[in-house]
C-alpha atoms as a PDB file:
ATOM      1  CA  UNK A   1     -18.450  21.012 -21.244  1.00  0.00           C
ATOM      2  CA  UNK A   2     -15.764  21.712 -23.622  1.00  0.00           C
ATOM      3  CA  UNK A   3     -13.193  21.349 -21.431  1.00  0.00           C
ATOM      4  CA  UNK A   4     -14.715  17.783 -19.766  1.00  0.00           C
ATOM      5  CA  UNK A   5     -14.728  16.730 -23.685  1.00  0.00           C
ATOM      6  CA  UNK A   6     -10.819  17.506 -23.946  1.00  0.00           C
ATOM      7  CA  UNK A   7      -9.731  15.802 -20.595  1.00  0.00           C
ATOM      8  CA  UNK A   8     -12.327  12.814 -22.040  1.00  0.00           C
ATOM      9  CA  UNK A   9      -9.850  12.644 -25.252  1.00  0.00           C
ATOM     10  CA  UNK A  10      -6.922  12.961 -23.464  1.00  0.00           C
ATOM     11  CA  UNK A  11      -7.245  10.103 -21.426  1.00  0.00           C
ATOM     12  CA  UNK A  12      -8.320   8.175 -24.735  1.00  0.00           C
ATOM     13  CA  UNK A  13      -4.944   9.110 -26.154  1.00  0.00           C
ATOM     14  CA  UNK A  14      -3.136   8.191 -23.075  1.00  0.00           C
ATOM     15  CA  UNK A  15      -5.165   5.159 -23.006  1.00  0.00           C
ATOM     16  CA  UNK A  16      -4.531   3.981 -26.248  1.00  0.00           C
ATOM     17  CA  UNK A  17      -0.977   4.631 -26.980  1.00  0.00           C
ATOM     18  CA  UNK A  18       0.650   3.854 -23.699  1.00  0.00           C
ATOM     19  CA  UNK A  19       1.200   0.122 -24.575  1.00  0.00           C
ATOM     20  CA  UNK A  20       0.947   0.182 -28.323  1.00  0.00           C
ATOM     21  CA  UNK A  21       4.390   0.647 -30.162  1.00  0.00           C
ATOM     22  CA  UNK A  22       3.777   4.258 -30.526  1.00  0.00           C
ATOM     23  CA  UNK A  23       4.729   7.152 -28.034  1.00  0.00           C
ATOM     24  CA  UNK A  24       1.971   7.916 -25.371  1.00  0.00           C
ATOM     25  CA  UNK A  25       4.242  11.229 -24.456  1.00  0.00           C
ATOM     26  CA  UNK A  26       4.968  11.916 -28.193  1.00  0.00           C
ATOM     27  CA  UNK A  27       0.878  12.061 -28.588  1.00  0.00           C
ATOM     28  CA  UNK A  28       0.076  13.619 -25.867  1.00  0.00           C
ATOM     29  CA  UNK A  29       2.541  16.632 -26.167  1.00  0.00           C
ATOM     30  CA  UNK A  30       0.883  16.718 -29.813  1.00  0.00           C
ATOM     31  CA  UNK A  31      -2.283  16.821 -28.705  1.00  0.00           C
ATOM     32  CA  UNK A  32      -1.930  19.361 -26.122  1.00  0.00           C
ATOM     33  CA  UNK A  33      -1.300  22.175 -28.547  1.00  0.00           C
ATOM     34  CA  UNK A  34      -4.803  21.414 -29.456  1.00  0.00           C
ATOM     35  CA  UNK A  35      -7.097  20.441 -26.324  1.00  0.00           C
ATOM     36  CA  UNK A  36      -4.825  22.466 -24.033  1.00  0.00           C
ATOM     37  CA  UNK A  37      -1.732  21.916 -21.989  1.00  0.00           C
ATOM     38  CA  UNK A  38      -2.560  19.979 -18.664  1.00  0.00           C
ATOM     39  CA  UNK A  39      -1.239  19.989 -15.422  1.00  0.00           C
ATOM     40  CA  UNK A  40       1.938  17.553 -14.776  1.00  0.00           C
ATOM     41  CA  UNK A  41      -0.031  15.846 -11.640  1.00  0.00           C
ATOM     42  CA  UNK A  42      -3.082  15.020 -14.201  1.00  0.00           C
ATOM     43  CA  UNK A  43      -0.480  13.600 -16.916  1.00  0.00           C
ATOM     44  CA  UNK A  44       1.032  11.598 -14.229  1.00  0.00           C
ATOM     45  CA  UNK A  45      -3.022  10.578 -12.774  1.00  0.00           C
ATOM     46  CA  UNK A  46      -3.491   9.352 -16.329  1.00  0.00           C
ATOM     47  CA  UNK A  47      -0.373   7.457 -16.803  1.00  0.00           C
ATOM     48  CA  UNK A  48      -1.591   5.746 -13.516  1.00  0.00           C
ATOM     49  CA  UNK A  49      -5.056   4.708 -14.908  1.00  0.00           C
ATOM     50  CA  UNK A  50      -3.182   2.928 -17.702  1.00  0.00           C
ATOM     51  CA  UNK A  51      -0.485   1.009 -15.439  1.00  0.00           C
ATOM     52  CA  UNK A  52      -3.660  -0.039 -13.397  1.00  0.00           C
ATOM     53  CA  UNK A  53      -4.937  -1.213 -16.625  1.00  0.00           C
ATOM     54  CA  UNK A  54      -2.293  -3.758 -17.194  1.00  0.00           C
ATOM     55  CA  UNK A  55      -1.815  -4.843 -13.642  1.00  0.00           C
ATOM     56  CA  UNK A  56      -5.388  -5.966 -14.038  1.00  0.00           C
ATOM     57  CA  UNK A  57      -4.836  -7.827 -16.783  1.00  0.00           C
ATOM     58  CA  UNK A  58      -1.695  -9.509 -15.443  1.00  0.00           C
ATOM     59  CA  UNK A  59      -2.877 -10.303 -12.458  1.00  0.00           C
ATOM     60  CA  UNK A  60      -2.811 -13.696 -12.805  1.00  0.00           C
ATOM     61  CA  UNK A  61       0.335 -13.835 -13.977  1.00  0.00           C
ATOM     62  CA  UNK A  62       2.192 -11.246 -11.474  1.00  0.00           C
ATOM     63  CA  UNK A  63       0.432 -13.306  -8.320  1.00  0.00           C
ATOM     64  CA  UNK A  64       2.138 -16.584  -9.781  1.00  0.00           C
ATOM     65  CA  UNK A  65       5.405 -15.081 -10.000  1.00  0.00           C
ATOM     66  CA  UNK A  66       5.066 -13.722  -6.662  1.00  0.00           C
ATOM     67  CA  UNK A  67       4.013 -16.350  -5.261  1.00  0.00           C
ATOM     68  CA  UNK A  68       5.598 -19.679  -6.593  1.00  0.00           C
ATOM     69  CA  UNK A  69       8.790 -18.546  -5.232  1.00  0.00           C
ATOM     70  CA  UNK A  70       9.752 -22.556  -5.420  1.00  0.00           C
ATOM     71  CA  UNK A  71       9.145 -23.255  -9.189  1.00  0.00           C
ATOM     72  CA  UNK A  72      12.725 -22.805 -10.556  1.00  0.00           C
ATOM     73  CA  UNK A  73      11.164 -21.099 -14.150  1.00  0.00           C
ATOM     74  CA  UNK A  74       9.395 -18.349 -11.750  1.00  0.00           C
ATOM     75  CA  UNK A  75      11.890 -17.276 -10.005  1.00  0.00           C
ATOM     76  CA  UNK A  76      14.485 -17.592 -12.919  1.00  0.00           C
ATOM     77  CA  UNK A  77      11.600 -14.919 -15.177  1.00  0.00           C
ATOM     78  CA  UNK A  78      11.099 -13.120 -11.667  1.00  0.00           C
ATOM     79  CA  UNK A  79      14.991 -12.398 -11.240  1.00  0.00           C
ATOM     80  CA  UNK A  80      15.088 -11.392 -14.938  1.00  0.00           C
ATOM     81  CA  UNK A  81      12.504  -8.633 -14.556  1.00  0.00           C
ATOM     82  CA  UNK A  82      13.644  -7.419 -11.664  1.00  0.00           C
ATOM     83  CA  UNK A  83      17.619  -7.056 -13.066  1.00  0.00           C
ATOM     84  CA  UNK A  84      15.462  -5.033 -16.117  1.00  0.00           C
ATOM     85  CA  UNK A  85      13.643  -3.082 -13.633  1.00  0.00           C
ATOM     86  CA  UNK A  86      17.013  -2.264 -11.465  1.00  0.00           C
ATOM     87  CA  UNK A  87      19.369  -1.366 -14.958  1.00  0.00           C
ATOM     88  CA  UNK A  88      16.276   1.270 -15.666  1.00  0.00           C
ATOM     89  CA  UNK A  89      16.245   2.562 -11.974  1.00  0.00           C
ATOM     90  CA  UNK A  90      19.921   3.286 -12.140  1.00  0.00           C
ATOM     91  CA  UNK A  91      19.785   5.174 -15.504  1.00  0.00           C
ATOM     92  CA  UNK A  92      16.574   7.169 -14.582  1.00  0.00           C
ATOM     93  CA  UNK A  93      18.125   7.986 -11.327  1.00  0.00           C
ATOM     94  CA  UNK A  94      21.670   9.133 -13.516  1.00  0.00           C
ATOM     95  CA  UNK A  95      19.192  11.172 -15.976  1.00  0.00           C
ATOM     96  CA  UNK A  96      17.318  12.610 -12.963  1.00  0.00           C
ATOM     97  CA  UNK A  97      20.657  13.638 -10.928  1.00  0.00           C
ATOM     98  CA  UNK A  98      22.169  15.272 -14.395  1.00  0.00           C
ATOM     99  CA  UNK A  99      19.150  17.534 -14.578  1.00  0.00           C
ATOM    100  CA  UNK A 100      17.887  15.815 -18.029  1.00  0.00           C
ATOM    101  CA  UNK A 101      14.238  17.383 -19.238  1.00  0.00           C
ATOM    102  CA  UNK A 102      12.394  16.212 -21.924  1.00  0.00           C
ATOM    103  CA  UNK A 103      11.736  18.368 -24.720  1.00  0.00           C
ATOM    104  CA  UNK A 104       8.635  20.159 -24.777  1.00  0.00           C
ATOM    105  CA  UNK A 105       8.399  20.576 -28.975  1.00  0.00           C
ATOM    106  CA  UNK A 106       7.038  18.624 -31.482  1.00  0.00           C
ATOM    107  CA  UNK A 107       9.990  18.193 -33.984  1.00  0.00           C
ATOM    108  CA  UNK A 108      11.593  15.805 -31.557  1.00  0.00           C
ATOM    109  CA  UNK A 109       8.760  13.312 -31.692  1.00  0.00           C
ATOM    110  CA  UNK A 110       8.314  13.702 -35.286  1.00  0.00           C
ATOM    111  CA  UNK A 111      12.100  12.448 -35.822  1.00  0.00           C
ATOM    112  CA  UNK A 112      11.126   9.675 -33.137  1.00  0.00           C
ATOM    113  CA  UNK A 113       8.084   8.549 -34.646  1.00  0.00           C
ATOM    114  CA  UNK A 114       9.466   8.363 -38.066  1.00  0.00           C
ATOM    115  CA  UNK A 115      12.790   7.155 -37.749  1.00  0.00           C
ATOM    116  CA  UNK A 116      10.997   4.425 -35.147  1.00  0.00           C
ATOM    117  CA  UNK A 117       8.996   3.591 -37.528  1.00  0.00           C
ATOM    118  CA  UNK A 118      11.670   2.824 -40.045  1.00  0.00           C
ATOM    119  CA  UNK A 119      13.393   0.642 -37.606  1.00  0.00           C
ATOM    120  CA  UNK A 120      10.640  -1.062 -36.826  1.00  0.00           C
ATOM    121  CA  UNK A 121      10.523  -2.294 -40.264  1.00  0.00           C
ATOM    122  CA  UNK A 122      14.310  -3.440 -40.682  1.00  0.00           C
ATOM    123  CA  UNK A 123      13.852  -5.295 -37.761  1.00  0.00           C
ATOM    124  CA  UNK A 124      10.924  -7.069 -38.387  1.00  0.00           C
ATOM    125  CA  UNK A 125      12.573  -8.128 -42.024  1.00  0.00           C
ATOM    126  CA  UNK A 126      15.871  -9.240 -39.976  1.00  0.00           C
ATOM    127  CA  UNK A 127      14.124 -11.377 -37.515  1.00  0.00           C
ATOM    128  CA  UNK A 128      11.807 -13.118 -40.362  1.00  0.00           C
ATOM    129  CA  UNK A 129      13.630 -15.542 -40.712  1.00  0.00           C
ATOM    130  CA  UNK A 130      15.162 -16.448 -37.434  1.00  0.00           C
ATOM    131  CA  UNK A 131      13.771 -19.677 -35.100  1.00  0.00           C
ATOM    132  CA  UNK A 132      11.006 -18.517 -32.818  1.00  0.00           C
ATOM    133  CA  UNK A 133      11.736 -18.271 -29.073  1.00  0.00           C
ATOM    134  CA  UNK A 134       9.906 -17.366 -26.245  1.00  0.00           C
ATOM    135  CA  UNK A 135      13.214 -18.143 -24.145  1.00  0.00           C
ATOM    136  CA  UNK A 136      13.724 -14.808 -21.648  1.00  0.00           C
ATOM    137  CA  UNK A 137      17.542 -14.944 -21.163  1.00  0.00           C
ATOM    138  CA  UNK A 138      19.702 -12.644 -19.274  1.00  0.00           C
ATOM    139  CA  UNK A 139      20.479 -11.173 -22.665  1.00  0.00           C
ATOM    140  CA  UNK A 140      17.389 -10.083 -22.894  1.00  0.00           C
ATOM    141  CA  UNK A 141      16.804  -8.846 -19.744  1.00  0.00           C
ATOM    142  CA  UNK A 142      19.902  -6.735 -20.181  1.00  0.00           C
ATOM    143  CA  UNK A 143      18.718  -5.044 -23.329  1.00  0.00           C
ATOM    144  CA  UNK A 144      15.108  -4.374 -22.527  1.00  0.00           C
ATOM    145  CA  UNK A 145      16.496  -2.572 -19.072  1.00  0.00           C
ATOM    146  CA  UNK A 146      18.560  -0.570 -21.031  1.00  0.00           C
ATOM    147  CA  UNK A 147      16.152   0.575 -23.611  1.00  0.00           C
ATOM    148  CA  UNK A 148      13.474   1.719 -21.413  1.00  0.00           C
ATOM    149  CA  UNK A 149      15.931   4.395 -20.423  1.00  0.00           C
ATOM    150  CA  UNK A 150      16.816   5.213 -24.044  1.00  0.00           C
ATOM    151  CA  UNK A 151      12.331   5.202 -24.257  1.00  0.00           C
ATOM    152  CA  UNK A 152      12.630   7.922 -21.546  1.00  0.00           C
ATOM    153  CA  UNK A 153      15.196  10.206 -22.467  1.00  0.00           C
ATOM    154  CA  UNK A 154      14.095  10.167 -26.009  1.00  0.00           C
ATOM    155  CA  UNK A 155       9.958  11.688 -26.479  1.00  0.00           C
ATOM    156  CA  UNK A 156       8.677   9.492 -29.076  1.00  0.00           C
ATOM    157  CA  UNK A 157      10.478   6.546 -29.067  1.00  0.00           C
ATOM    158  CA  UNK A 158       7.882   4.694 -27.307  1.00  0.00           C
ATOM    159  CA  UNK A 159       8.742   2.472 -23.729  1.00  0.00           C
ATOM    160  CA  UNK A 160       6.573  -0.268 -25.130  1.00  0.00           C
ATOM    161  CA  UNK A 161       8.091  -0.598 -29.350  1.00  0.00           C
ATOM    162  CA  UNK A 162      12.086   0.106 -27.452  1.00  0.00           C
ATOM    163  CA  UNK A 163      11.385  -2.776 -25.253  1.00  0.00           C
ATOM    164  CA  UNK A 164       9.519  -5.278 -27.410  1.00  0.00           C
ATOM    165  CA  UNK A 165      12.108  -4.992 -30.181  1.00  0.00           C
ATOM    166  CA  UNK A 166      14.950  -4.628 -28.269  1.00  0.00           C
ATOM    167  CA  UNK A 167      13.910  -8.571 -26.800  1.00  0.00           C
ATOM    168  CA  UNK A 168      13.193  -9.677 -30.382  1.00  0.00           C
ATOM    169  CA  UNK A 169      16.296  -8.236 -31.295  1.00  0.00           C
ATOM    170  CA  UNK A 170      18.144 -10.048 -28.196  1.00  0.00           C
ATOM    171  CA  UNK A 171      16.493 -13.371 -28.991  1.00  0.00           C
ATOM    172  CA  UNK A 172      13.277 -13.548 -27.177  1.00  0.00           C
ATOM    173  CA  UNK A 173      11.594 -13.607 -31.110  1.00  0.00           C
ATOM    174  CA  UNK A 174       8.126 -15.079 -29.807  1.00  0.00           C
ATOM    175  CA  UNK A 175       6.217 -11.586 -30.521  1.00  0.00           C
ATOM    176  CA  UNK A 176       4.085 -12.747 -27.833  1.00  0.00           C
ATOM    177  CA  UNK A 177       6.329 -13.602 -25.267  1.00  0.00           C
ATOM    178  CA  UNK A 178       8.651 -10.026 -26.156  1.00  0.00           C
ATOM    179  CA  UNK A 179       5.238  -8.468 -25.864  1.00  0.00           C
ATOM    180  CA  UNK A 180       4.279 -10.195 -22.108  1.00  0.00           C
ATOM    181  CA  UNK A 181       8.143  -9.583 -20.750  1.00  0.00           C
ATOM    182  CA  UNK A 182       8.114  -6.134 -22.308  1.00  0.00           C
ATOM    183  CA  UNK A 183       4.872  -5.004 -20.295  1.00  0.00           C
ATOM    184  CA  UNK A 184       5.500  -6.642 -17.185  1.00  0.00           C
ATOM    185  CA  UNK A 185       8.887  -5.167 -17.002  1.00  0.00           C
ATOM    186  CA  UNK A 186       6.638  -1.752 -17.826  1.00  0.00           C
ATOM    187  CA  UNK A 187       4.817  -2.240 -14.266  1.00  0.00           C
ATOM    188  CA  UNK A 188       7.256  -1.245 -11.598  1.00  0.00           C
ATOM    189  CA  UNK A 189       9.240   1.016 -13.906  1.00  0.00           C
ATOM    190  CA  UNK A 190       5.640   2.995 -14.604  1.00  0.00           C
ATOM    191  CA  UNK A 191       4.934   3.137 -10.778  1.00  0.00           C
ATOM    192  CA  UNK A 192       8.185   4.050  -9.797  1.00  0.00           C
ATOM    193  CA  UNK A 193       8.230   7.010 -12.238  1.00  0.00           C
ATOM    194  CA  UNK A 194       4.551   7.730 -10.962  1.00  0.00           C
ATOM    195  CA  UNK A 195       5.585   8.441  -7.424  1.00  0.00           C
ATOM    196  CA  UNK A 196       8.203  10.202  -8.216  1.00  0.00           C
ATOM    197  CA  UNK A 197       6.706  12.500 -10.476  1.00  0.00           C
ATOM    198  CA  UNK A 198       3.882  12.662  -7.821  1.00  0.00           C
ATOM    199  CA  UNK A 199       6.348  13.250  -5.200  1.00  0.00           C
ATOM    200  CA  UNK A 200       7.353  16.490  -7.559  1.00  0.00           C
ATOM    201  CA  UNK A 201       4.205  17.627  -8.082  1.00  0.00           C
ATOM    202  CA  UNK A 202       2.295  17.115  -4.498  1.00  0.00           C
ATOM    203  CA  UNK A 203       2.108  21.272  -4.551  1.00  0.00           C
ATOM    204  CA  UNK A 204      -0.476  21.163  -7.121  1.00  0.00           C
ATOM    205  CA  UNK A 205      -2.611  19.382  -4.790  1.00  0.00           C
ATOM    206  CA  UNK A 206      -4.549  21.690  -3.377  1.00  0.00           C
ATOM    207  CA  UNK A 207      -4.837  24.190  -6.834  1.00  0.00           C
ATOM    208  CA  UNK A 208      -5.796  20.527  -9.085  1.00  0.00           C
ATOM    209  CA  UNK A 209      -9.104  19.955 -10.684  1.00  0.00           C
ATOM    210  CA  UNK A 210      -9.828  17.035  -9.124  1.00  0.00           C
ATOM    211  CA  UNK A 211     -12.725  16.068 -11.278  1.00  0.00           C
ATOM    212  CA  UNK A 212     -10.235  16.151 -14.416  1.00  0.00           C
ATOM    213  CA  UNK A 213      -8.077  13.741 -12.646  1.00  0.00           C
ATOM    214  CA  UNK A 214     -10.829  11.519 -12.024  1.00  0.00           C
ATOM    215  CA  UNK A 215     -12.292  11.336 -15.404  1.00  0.00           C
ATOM    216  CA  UNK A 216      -8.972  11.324 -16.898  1.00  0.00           C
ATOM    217  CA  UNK A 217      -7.881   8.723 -14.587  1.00  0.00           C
ATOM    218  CA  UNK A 218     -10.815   6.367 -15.295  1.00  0.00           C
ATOM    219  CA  UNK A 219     -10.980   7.158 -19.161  1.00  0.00           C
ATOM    220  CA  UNK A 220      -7.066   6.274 -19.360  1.00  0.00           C
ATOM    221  CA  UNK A 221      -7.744   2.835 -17.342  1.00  0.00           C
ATOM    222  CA  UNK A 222     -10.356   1.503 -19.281  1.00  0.00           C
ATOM    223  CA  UNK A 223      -9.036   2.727 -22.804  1.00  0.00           C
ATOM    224  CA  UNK A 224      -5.781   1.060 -22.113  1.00  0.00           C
ATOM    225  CA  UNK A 225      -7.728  -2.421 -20.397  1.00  0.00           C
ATOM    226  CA  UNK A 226      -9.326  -2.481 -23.846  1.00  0.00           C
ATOM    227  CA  UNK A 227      -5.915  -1.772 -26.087  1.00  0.00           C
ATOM    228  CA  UNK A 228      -3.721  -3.527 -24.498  1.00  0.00           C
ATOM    229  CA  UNK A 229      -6.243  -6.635 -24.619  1.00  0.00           C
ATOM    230  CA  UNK A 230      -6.455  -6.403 -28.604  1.00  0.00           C
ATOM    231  CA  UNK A 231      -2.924  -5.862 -28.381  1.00  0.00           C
ATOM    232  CA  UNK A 232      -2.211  -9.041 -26.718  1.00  0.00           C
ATOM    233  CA  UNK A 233      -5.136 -11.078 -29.330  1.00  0.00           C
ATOM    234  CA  UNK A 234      -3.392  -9.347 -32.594  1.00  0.00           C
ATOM    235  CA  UNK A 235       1.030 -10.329 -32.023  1.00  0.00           C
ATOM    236  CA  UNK A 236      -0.556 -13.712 -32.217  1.00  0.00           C
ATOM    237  CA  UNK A 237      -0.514 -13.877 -35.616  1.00  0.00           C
ATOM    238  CA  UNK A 238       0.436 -10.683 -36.555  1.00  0.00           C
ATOM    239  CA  UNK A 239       3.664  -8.528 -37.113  1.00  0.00           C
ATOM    240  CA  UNK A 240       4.136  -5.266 -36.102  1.00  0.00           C
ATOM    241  CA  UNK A 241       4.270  -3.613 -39.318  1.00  0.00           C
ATOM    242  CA  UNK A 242       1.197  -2.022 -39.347  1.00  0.00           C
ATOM    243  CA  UNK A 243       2.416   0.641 -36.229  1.00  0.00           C
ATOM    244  CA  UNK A 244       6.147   1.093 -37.969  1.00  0.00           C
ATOM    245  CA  UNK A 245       3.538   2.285 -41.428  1.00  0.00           C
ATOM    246  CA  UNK A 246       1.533   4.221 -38.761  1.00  0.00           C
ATOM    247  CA  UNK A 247       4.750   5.995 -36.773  1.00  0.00           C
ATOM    248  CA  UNK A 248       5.902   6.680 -40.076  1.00  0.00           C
ATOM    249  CA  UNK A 249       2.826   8.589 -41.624  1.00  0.00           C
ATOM    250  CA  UNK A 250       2.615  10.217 -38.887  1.00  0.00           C
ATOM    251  CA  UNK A 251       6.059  11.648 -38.681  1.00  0.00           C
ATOM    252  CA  UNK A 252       6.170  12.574 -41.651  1.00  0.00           C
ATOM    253  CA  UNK A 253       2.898  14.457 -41.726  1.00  0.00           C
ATOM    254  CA  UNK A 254       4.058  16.170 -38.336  1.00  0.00           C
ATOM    255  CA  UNK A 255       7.765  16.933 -39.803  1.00  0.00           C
ATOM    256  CA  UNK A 256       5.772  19.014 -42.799  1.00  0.00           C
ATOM    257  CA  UNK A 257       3.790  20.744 -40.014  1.00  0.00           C
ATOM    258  CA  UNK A 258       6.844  21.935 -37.998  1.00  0.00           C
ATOM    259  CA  UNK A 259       8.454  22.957 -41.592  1.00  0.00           C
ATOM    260  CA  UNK A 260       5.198  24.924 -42.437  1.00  0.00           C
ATOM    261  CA  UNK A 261       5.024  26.433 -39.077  1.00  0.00           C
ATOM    262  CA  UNK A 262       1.779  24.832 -38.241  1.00  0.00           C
ATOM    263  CA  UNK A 263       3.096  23.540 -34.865  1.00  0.00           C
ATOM    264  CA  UNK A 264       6.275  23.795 -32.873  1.00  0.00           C
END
C-alpha cells in the first residue's frame, strides 16, 4: 500500500510540474530521496502521461495546423515549430553523442531553481513595459529551439519557464501566446525524447512493475490535463511572478539542506 501511495505522488509531481515554470526532473530527483528512486522506464511512462495530457488539450489546435496546410498563417506557425523542434533534435543528438548525463544530486537543481527564479523576475520587470505581441517570428522560433536544449542539459531549469521566457524575451510578449508556442513546441520534442529513452530502457521490460507504470502513467495524465488547463486560464491576466517567488523559496530552502547535509 505504501508503495502504491508513493508511485500515486509521484505521478502528481510529474503531473504538476511538467508544464508549470518549475523543473518536473528537478522535483522528481528531490522527491525520490524520499518516496524511493524509480525505475528509468516508469520516469519515462510518466513523462508520457503528461505529453498525452497536452496533446489532448491541443488537439484542436495541432489538427488545424496539420491540416490547413493552405492557410498561409498555418503553415508559416507550422514551419516555425518544426525549425524549433529540428534546432533541439540536433543539440540533443550532439549532447547524446558526447556522452552528456544529467546529474543525479540535488545541489544542481537547487542553483537552477533559485537562480531561475531570479531571472524570472528581471525578465518579467524588463518586458513590463514593452508592446504586447503574440507575433511568432523566426526569432523566436530560433531562441525557444535553442533553450529547450539548455532546459535539458541543465536539471532544474525547467523546458517549459526556458522556453516561455526565452519567446517573451525574443518578442513573442503575449504571455499567452509564449505560453501556447512554448508547449506545442514541447510535443514532439517530449515524444522524441520518450522513445528514445524507451528505446534505452526496453530491457527493463520484462523485470518492470507494470501496475506502477499504469497508475503512474494515468495519475501523471490527468494531474497535468488539470495543471496545464489552470495554467492556460491564469497567463491571462497574470504574470509569472508567483513561480520565480516559488523557484526561489524553494532553492533556497534546498541549498540550506545540501549545506546541512540533509540531502545530497
Amino acid at each position: 500500500m505504501g508503495d502504491t501511495v508513493n508511485t500515486i505522488l509521484l505521478g502528481i509531481i510529474e503531473g504538476i510540474t511538467e508544464f508549470l515554470p518549475v523543473s518536473s526532473t528537478g522535483h522528481l530527483l528531490i522527491a525520490e530521496q524520499w518516496l524511493g528512486a524509480r525505475s528509468e522506464l516508469f520516469n519515462v511512462s510518466i513523462q508520457a502521461g503528461a505529453i498525452l495530457a497536452i496533446v489532448l488539450i491541443y488537439w484542436r489546435r495541432l489538427l488545424q495546423l496539420l491540416t490547413r496546410r493552405d492557410d498561409p498563417a498555418n503553415r508559416d506557425y507550422l514551419a516555425k515549430l518544426v525549425v524549433a523542434f529540428l534546432i533541439t533534435a540536433v543539440g540533443g543528438f550532439i549532447a547524446t553523442r558526447l556522452h552528456w548525463k544529467l546529474p543525479e544530486t540535488v545541489l544542481p537543481v537547487a542553483l537552477a531553481l533559485f537562480i531561475g527564479g531570479v531571472l524570472i523576475l528581471l525578465i518579467e520587470r524588463l518586458i513590463a513595459h514593452r508592446p504586447l505581441s503574440a507575433r511568432v517570428t523566426w526569432n523566436v522560433a530560433l531562441w525557444v529551439g535553442a533553450c529547450q536544449i539548455l532546459a535539458a542539459v541543465f536539471p532544474g531549469t525547467s523546458r517549459s519557464a526556458a522556453t516561455i521566457f526565452a519567446a517573451m524575451l525574443a518578442g513573442l510578449t503575449l504571455r499567452p501566446a509564449a505560453t501556447e508556442f512554448a508547449f506545442l513546441v514541447g510535443i514532439p520534442t517530449m515524444f522524441a525524447a520518450t522513445a528514445y529513452e524507451l528505446l534505452k530502457v526496453r530491457h527493463q521490460v520484462a523485470s518492470e512493475d507494470w501496475q506502477a507504470v499504469a497508475i503512474g502513467f494515468v495519475v501523471s495524465a490527468v494531474v497535468a490535463f488539470v495543471a496545464v488547463k489552470w495554467l492556460l486560464r491564469y497567463v491571462q491576466s497574470h504574470r509569472f511572478t508567483v513561480f520565480a517567488w516559488y523557484r526561489i523559496v524553494v532553492g533556497a530552502a534546498l541549498l540550506v539542506a545540501v549545506g546541512a547535509g540533509v540531502l545530497r
